[in-house]
N, C-alpha and C. Protein backbone atom coordinates (compact mmCIF):
# COMPACT_ATOMS: atom_id res chain seq x y z
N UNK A 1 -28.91 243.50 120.08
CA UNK A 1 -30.27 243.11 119.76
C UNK A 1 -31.17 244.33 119.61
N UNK A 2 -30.86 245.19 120.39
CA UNK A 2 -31.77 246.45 120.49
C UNK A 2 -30.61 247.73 120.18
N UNK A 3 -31.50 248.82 120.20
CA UNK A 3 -30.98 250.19 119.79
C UNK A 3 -29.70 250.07 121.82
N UNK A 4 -28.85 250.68 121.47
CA UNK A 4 -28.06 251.06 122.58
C UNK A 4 -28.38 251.66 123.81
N UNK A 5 -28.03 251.24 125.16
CA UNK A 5 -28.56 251.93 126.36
C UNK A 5 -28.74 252.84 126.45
N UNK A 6 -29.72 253.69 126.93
CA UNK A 6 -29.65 255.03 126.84
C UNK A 6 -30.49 255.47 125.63
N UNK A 7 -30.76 255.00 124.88
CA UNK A 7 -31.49 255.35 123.19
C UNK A 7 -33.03 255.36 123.98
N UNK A 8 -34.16 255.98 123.11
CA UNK A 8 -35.58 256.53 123.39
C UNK A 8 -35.70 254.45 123.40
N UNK A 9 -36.85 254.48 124.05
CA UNK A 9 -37.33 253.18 123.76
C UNK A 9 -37.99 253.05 122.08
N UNK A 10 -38.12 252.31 121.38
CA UNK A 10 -38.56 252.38 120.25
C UNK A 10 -39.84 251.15 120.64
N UNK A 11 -40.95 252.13 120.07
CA UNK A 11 -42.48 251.70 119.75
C UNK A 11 -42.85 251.04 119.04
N UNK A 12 -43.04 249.58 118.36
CA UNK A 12 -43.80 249.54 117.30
C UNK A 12 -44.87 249.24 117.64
N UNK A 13 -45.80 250.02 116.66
CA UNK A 13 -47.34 250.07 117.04
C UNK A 13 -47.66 249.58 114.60
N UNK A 14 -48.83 249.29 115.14
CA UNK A 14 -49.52 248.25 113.83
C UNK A 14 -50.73 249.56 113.08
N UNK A 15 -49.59 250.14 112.15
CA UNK A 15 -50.34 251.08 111.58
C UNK A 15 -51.52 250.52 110.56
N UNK A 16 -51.69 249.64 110.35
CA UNK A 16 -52.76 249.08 109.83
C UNK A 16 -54.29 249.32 111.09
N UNK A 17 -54.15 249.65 111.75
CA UNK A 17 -55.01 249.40 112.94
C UNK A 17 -55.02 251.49 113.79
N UNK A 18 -56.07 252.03 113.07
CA UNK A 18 -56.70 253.43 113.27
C UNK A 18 -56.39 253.52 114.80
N UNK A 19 -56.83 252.59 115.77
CA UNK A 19 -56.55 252.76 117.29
C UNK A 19 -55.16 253.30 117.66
N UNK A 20 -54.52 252.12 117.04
CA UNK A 20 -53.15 251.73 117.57
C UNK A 20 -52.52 253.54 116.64
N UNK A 21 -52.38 253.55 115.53
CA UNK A 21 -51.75 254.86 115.01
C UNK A 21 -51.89 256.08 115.68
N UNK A 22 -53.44 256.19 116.31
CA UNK A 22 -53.98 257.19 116.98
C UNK A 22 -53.21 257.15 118.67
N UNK A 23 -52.99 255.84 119.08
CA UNK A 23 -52.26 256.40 120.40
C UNK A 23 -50.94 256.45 120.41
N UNK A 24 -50.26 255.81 119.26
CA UNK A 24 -48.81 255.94 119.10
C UNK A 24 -48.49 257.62 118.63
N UNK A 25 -49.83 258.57 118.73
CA UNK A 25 -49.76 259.94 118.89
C UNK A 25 -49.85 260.98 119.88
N UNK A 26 -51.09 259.94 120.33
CA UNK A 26 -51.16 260.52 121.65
C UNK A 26 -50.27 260.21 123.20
N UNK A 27 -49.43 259.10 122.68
CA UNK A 27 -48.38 259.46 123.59
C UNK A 27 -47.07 260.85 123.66
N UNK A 28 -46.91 260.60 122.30
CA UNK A 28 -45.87 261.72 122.03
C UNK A 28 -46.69 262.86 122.45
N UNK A 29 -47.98 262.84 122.43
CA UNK A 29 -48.64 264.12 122.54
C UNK A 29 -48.28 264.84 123.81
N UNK A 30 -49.25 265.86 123.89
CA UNK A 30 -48.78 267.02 125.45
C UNK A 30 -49.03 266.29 126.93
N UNK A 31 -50.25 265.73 126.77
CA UNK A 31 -50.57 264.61 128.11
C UNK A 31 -49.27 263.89 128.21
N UNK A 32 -48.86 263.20 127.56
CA UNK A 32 -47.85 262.30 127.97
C UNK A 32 -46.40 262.71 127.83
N UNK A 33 -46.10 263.44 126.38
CA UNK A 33 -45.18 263.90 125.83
C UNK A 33 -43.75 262.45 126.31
N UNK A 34 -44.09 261.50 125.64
CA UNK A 34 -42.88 260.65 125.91
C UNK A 34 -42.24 260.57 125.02
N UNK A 35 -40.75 260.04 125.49
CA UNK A 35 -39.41 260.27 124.44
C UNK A 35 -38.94 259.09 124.47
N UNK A 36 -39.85 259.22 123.29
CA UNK A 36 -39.85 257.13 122.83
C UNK A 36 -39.80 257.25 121.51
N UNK A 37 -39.52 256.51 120.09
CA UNK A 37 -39.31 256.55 118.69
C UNK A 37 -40.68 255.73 118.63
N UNK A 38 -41.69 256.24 118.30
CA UNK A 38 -42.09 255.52 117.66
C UNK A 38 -42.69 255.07 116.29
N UNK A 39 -42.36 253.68 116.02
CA UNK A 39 -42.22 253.37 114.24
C UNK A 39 -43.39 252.34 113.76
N UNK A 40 -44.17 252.72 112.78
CA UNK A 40 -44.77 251.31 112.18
C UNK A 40 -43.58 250.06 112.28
N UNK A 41 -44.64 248.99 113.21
CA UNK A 41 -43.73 247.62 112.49
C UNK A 41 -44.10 247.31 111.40
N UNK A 42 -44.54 247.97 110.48
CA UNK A 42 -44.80 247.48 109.36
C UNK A 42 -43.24 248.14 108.35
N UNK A 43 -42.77 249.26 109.46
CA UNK A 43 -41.64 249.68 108.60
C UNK A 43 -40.65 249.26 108.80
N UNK A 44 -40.20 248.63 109.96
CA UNK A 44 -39.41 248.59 110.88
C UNK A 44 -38.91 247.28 110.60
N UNK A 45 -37.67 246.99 110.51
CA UNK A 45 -36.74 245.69 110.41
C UNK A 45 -36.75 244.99 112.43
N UNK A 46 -38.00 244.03 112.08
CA UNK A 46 -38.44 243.54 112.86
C UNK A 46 -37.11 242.12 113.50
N UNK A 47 -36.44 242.00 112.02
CA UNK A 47 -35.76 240.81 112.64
C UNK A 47 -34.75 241.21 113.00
N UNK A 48 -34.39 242.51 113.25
CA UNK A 48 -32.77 242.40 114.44
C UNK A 48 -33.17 242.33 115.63
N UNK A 49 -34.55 242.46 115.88
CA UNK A 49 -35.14 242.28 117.63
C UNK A 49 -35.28 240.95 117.61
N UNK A 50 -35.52 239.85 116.49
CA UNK A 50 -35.92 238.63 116.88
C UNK A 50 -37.40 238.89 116.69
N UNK A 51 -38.02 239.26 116.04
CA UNK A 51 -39.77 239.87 116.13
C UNK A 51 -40.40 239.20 115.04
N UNK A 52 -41.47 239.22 114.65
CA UNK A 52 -42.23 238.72 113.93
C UNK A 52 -43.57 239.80 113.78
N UNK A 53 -44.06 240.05 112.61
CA UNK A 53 -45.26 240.73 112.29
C UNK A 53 -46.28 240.47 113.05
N UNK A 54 -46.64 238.73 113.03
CA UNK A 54 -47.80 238.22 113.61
C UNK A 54 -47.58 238.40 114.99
N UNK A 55 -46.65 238.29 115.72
CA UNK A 55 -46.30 238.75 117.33
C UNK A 55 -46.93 240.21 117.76
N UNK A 56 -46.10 241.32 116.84
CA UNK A 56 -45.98 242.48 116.88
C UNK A 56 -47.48 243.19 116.92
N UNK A 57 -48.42 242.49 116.05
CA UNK A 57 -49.75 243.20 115.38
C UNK A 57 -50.83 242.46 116.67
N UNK A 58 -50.35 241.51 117.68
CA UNK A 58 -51.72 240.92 118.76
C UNK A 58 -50.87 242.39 119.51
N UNK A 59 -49.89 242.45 119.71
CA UNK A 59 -49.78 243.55 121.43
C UNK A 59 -48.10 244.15 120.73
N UNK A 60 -48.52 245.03 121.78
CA UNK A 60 -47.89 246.55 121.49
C UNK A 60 -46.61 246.35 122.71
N UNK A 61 -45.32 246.34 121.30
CA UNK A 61 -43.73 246.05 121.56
C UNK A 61 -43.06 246.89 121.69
N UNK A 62 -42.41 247.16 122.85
CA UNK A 62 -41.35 248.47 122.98
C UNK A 62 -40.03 247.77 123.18
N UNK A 63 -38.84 248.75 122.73
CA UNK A 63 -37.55 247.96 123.04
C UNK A 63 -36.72 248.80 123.20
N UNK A 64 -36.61 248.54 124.57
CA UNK A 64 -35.63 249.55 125.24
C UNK A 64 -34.64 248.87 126.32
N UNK A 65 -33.78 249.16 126.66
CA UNK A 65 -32.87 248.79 127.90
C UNK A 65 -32.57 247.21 127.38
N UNK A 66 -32.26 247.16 126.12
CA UNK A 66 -31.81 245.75 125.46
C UNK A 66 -33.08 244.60 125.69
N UNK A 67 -33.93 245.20 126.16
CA UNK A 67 -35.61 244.15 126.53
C UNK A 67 -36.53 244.28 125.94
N UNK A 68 -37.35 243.77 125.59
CA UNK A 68 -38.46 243.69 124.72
C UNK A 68 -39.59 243.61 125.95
N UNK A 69 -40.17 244.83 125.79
CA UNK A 69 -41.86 244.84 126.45
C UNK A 69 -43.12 244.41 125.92
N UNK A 70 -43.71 243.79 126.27
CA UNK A 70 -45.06 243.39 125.68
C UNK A 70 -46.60 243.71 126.35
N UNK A 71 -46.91 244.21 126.05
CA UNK A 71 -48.68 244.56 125.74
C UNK A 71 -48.51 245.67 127.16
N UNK A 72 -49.04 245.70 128.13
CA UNK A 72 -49.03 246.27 129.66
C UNK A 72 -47.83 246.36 129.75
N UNK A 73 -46.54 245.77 129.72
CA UNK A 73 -45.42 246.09 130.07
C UNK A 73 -45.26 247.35 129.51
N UNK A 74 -45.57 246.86 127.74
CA UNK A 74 -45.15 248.13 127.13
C UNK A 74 -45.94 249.37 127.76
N UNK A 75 -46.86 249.30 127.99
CA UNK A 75 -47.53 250.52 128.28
C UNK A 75 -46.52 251.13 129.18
N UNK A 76 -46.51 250.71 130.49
CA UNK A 76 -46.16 250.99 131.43
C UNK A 76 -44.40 251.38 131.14
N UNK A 77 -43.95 251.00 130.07
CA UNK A 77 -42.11 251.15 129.40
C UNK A 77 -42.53 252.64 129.44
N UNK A 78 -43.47 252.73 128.10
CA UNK A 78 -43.77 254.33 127.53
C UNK A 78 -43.97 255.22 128.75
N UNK A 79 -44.47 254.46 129.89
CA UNK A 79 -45.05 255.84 130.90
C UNK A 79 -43.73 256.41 131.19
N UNK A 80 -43.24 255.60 131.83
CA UNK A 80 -42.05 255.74 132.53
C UNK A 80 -40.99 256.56 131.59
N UNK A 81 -41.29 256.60 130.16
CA UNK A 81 -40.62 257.86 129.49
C UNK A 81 -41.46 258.89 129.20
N UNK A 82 -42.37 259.37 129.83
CA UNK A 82 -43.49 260.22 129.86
C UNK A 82 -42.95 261.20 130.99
N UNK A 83 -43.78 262.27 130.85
CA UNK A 83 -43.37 263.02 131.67
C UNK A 83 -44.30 263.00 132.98
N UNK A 84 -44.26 264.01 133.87
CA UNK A 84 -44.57 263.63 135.16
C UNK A 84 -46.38 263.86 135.49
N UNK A 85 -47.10 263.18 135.63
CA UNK A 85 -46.46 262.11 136.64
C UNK A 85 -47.11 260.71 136.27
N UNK A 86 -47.35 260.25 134.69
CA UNK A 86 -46.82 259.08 134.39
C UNK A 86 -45.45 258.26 134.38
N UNK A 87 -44.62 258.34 134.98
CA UNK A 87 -44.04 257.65 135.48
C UNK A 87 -43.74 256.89 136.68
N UNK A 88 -44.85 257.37 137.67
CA UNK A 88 -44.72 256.60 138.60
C UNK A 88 -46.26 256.15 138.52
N UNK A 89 -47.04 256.25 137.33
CA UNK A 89 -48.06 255.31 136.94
C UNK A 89 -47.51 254.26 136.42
N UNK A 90 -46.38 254.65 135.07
CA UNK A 90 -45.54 253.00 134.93
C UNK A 90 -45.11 251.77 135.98
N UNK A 91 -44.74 252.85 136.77
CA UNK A 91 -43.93 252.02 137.81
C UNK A 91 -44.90 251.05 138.60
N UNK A 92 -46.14 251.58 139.17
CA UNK A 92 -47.07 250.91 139.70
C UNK A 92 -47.86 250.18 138.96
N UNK A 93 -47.85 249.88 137.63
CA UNK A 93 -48.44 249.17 136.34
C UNK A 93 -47.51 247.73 136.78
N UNK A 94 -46.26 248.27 136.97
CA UNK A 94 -45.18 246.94 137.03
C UNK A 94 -44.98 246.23 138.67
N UNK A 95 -45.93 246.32 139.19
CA UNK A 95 -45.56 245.66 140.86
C UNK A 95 -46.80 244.48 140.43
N UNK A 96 -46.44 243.85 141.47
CA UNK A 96 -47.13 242.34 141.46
C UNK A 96 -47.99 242.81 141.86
N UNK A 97 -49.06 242.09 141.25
CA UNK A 97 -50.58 242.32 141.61
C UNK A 97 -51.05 243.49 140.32
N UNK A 98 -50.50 244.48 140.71
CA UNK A 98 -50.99 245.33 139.67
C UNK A 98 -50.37 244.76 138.28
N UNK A 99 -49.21 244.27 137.93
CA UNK A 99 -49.26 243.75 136.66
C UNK A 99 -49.88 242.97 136.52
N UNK A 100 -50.46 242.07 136.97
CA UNK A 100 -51.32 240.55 136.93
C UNK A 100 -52.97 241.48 135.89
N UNK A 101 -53.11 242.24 136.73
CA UNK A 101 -54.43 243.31 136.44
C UNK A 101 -54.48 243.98 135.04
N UNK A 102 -53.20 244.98 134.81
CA UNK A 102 -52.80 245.53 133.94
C UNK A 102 -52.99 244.38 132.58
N UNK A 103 -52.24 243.63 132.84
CA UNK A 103 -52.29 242.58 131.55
C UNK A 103 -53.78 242.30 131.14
N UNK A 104 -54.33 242.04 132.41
CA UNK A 104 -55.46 241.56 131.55
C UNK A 104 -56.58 242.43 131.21
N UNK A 105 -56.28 243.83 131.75
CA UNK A 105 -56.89 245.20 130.94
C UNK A 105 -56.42 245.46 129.45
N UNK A 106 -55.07 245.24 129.75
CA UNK A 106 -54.65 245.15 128.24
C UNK A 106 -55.14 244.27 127.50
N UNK A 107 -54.73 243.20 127.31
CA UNK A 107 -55.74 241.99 126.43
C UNK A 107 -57.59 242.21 126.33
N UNK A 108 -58.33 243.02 127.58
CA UNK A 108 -59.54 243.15 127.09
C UNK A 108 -59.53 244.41 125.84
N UNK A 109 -58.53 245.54 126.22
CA UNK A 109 -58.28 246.46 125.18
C UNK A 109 -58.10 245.83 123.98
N UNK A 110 -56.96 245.30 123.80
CA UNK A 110 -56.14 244.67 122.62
C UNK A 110 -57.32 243.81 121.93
N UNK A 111 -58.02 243.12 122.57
CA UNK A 111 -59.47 242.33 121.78
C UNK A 111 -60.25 243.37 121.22
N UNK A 112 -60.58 244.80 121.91
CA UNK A 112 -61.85 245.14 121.31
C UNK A 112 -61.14 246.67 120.68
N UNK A 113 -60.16 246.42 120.29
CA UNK A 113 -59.44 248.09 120.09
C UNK A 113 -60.34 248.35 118.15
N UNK A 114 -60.87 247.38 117.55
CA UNK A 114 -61.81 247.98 116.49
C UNK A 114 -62.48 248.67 116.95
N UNK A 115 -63.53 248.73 118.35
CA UNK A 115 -64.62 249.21 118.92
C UNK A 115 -64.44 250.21 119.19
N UNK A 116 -62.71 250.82 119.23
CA UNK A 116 -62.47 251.91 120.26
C UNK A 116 -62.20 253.18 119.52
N UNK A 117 -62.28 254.23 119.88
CA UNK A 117 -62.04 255.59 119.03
C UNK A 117 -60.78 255.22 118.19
N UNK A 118 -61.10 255.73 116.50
CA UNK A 118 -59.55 255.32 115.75
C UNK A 118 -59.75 253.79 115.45
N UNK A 119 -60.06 253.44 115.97
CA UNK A 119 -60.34 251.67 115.45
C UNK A 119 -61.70 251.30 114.03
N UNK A 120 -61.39 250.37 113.15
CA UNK A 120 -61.91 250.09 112.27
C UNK A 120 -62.25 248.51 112.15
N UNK A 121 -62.61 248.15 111.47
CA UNK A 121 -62.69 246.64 111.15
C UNK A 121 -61.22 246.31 110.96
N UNK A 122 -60.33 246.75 109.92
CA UNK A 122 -58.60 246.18 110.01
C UNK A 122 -58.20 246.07 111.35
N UNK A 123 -58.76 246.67 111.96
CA UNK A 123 -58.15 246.60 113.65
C UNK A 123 -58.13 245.25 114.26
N UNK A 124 -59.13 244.57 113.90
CA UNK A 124 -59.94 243.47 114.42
C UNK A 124 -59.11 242.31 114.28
N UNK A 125 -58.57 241.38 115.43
CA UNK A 125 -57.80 240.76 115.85
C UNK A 125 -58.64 238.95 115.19
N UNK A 126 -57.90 237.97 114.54
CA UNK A 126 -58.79 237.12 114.07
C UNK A 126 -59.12 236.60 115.83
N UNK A 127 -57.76 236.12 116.46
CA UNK A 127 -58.49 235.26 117.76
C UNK A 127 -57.89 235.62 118.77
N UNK A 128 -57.79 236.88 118.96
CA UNK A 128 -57.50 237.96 119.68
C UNK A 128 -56.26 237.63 120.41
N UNK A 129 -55.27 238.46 121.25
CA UNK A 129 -54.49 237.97 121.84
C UNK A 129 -54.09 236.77 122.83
């Protein structure tokens, strides 16, 4: 279903959307420097994951360890291939309680990511996640 164990997690982020392109850079960047692939789903053969465009473009899909991450998960996937010491920010993204939180930081993000540096009107979610 996914790239093989052990493979970078693969990113798709919704290059239609200035936000989303801009942090699918600034992860790879020096702050984070994570060793993750990441690809427009707009390029990306969405259906050997089982994926869908309209899925892919509300929240941000990583697929790694044969699993599909979604919105906060994903975040917290990418940390954890980040270097130090986002990874034990991933890790604490993913404990109960703090994921409950995380998610719904994410979804206030994911609603207003036009508003946000890199974001445009295409960004703009019709009825948000």
């Amino acid at each position: 279903m996914s790239k093989s164990a052990g493979a970078q997690p693969l990113v798709l982020f919704d290059a239609d959307c200035g936000f989303c392109t801009a942090s699918a850079g600034w992860m790879r960047g020096r702050w984070f420097l994570a060793n993750v692939d990441a690809v427009a789903l707009q390029k990306a053969d969405l259906t050997i994951h089982n994926l869908s465009v309209d899925k892919c473009a509300e929240r941000l899909h990583v697929i790694a360890d044969k699993d599909v991450y979604i919105g906060s998960d994903a975040i917290a996937r990418i940390l954890r291939a980040s270097r130090a010491p986002w990874p034990l920010v991933g890790r604490v993204m993913a404990a109960p309680g703090v994921r409950w939180l995380a998610q719904g930081a994410y979804t206030l993000v994911a609603r207003n990511r036009h508003r946000l540096p890199g974001g445009t009107s295409s960004c703009e979610l019709p009825d948000g996640p």
